[in-house]
Protein backbone atom coordinates (compact mmCIF):
# COMPACT_ATOMS: atom_id res chain seq x y z
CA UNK A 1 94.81 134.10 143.29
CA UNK A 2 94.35 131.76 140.44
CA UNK A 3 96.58 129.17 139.05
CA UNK A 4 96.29 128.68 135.63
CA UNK A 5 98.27 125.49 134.25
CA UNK A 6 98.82 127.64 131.54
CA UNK A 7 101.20 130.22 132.58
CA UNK A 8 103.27 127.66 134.67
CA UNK A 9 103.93 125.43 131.88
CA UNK A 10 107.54 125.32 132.22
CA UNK A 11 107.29 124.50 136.14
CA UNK A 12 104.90 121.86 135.55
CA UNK A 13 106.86 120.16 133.27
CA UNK A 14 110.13 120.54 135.21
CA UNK A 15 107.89 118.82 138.16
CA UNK A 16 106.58 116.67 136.20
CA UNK A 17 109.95 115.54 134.70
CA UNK A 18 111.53 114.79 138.17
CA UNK A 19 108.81 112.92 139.43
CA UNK A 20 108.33 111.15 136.65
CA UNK A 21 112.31 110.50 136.27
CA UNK A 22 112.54 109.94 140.22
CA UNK A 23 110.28 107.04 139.59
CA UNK A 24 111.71 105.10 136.92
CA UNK A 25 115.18 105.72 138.57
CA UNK A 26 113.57 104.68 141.67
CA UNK A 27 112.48 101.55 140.68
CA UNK A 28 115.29 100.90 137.92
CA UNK A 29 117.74 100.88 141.45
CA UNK A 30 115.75 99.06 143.82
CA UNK A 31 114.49 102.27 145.75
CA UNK A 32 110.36 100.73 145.45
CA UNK A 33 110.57 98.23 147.95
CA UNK A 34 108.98 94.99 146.30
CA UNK A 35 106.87 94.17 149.47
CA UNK A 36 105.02 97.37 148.54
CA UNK A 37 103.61 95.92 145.19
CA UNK A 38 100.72 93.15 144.42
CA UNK A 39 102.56 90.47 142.83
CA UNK A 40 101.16 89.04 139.65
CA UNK A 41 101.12 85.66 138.50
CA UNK A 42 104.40 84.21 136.85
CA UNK A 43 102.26 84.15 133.35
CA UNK A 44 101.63 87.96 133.67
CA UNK A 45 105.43 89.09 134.42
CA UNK A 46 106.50 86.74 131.14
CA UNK A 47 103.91 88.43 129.16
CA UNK A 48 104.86 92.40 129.78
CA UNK A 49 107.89 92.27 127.29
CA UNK A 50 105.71 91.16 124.52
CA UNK A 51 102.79 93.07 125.45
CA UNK A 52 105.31 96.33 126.19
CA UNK A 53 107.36 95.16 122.45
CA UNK A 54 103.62 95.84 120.73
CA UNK A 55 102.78 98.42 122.73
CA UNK A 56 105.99 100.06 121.11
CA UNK A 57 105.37 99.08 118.07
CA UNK A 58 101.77 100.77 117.94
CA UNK A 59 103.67 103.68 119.50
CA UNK A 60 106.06 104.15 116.46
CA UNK A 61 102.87 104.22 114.24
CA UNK A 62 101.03 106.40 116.46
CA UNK A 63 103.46 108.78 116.53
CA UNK A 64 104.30 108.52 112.59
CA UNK A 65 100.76 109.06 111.75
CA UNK A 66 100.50 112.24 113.85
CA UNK A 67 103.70 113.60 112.25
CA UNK A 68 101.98 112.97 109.00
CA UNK A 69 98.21 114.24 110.47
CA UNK A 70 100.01 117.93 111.24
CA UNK A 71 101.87 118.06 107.92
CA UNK A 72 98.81 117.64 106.36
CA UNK A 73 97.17 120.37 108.06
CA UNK A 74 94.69 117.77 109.97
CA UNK A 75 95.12 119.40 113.40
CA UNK A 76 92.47 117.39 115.66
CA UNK A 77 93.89 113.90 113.83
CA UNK A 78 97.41 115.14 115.09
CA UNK A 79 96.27 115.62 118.17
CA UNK A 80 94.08 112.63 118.89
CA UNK A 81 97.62 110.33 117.66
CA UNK A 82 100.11 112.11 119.85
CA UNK A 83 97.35 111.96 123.05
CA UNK A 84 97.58 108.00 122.20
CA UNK A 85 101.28 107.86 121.72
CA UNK A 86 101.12 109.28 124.83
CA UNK A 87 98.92 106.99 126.75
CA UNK A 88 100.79 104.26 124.96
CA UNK A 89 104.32 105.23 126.54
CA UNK A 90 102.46 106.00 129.56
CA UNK A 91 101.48 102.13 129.90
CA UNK A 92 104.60 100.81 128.45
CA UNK A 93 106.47 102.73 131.30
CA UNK A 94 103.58 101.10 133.97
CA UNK A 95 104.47 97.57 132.81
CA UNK A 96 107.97 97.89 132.66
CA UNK A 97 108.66 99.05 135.95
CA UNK A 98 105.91 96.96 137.80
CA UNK A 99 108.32 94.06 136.03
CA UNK A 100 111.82 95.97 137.33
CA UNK A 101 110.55 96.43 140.60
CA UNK A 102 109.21 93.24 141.45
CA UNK A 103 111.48 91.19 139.19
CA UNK A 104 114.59 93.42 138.36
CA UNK A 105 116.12 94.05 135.07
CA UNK A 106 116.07 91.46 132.09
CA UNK A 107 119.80 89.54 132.03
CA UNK A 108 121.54 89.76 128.23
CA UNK A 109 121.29 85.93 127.37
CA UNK A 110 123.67 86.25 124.47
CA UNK A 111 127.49 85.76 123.53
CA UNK A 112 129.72 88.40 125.37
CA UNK A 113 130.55 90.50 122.21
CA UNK A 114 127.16 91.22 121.31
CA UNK A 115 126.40 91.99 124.81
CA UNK A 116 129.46 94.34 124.76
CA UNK A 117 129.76 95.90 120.82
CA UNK A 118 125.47 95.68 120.47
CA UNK A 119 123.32 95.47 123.43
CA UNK A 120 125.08 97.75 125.84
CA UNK A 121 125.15 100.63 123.53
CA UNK A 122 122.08 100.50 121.96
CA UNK A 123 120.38 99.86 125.71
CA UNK A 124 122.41 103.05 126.74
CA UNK A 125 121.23 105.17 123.82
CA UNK A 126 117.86 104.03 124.06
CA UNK A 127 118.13 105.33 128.12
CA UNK A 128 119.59 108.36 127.30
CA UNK A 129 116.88 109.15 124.33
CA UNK A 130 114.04 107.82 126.79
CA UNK A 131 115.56 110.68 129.67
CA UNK A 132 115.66 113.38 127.07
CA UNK A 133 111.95 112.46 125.95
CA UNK A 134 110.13 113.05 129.20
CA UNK A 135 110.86 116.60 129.80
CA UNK A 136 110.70 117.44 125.85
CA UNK A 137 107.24 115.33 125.56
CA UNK A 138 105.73 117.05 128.85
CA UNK A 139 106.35 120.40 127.52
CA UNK A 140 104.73 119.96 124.42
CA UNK A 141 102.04 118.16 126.23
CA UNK A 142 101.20 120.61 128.46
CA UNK A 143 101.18 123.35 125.46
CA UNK A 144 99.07 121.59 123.69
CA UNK A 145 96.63 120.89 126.35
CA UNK A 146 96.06 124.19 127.81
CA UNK A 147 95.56 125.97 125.05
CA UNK A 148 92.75 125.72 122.35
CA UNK A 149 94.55 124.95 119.12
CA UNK A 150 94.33 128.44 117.50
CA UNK A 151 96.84 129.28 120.25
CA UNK A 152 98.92 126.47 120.07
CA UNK A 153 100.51 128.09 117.05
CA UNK A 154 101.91 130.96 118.64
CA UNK A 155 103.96 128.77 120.97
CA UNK A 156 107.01 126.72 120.79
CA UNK A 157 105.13 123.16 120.42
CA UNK A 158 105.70 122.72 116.78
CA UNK A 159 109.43 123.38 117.59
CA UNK A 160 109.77 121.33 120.45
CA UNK A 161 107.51 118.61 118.87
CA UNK A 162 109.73 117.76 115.86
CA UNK A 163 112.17 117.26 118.65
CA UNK A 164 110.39 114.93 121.15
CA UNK A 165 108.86 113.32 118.07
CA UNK A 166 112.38 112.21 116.95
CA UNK A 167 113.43 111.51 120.12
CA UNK A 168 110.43 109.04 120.72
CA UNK A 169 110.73 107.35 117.50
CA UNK A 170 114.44 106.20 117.45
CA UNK A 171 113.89 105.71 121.34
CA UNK A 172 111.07 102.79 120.78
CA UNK A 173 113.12 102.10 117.92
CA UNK A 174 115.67 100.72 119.82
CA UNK A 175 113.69 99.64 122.31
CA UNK A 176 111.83 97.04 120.30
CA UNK A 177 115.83 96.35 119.09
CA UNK A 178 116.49 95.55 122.91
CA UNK A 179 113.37 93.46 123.11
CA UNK A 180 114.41 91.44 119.97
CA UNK A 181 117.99 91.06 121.67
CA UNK A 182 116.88 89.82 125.23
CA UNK A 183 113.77 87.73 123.64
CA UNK A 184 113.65 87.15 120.11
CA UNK A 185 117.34 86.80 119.09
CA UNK A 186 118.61 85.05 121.70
């Protein structure tokens, strides 16, 4: 018998989704044990958060041109933008938990009240938006890449991609707000 990615879609991205969650939860609460991981030099860990606040930012316009690509009717542009916004959040996620697991998370140098009234929620909404994302991205992922595009029409992608699409943008939104809190700000 023959598995075809295709008519498991929804199982692949549920297994997808927990292993991908499992890890970044993993890490996030000290599960990875740091002994397991190459450590880089000092320069490299104080360079992620800049590289990762770009790679965000290229992410935002990735994803902003694709939105604009499929609204134009420019199907293979779409496609090739969303594959790299992708790839993008793909290395983001790479960088930030090598950092987390061999560093920990990033302390809030700032005044208690904006950690309280500023960071913390936007952090938490930013969290919640990036758990919502995987299992919305992966689906319309995984439609989109086992089908040719004439069939991609007569499934739910273009719902489910105005969704993960949103849910991308305002999470890297606040993401690069986070970065500018911890690193810019104060």
């Amino acid at each position: 018998m023959e598995f075809r990615a295709r008519d498991h879609v929804r199982g692949l991205t549920a297994l997808l989704s927990v292993l991908s969650l499992a890890l970044v939860f993993g890490a996030a609460l000290g599960a990875i044990p740091r002994a397991a991981i190459p450590v880089a030099p000092a320069a490299a860990f104080d360079a992620i958060p800049h590289v990762n606040a770009v790679i965000s930012t290229v992410a935002i316009v990735t994803i902003l041109a694709g939105v604009r690509f499929v609204r134009r009717g420019e199907i293979e542009r779409h496609r090739r933008m969303m594959l790299a916004s992708f790839l993008l959040f793909a290395t983001f996620l790479v960088l930030y938990l090598y950092k987390v697991v061999v560093q920990g998370t990033a302390e809030f140098p700032g005044p208690d009240a904006v950690y309280r009234f500023v960071y913390l929620p936007t952090l938490a909404i930013h969290i919640l938006l990036a758990i919502v994302c995987v299992p919305v991205v992966y689906y319309v992922l995984l439609l989109a890449l086992t089908r040719p595009i004439t069939e991609v029409f007569g499934t739910e992608h273009a719902r489910f991609g105005r969704v993960a699409a949103s849910l991308w943008l305002v999470s890297f939104v606040l993401g690069n707000v986070v970065y500018a809190l911890l690193y810019v700000v104060y």
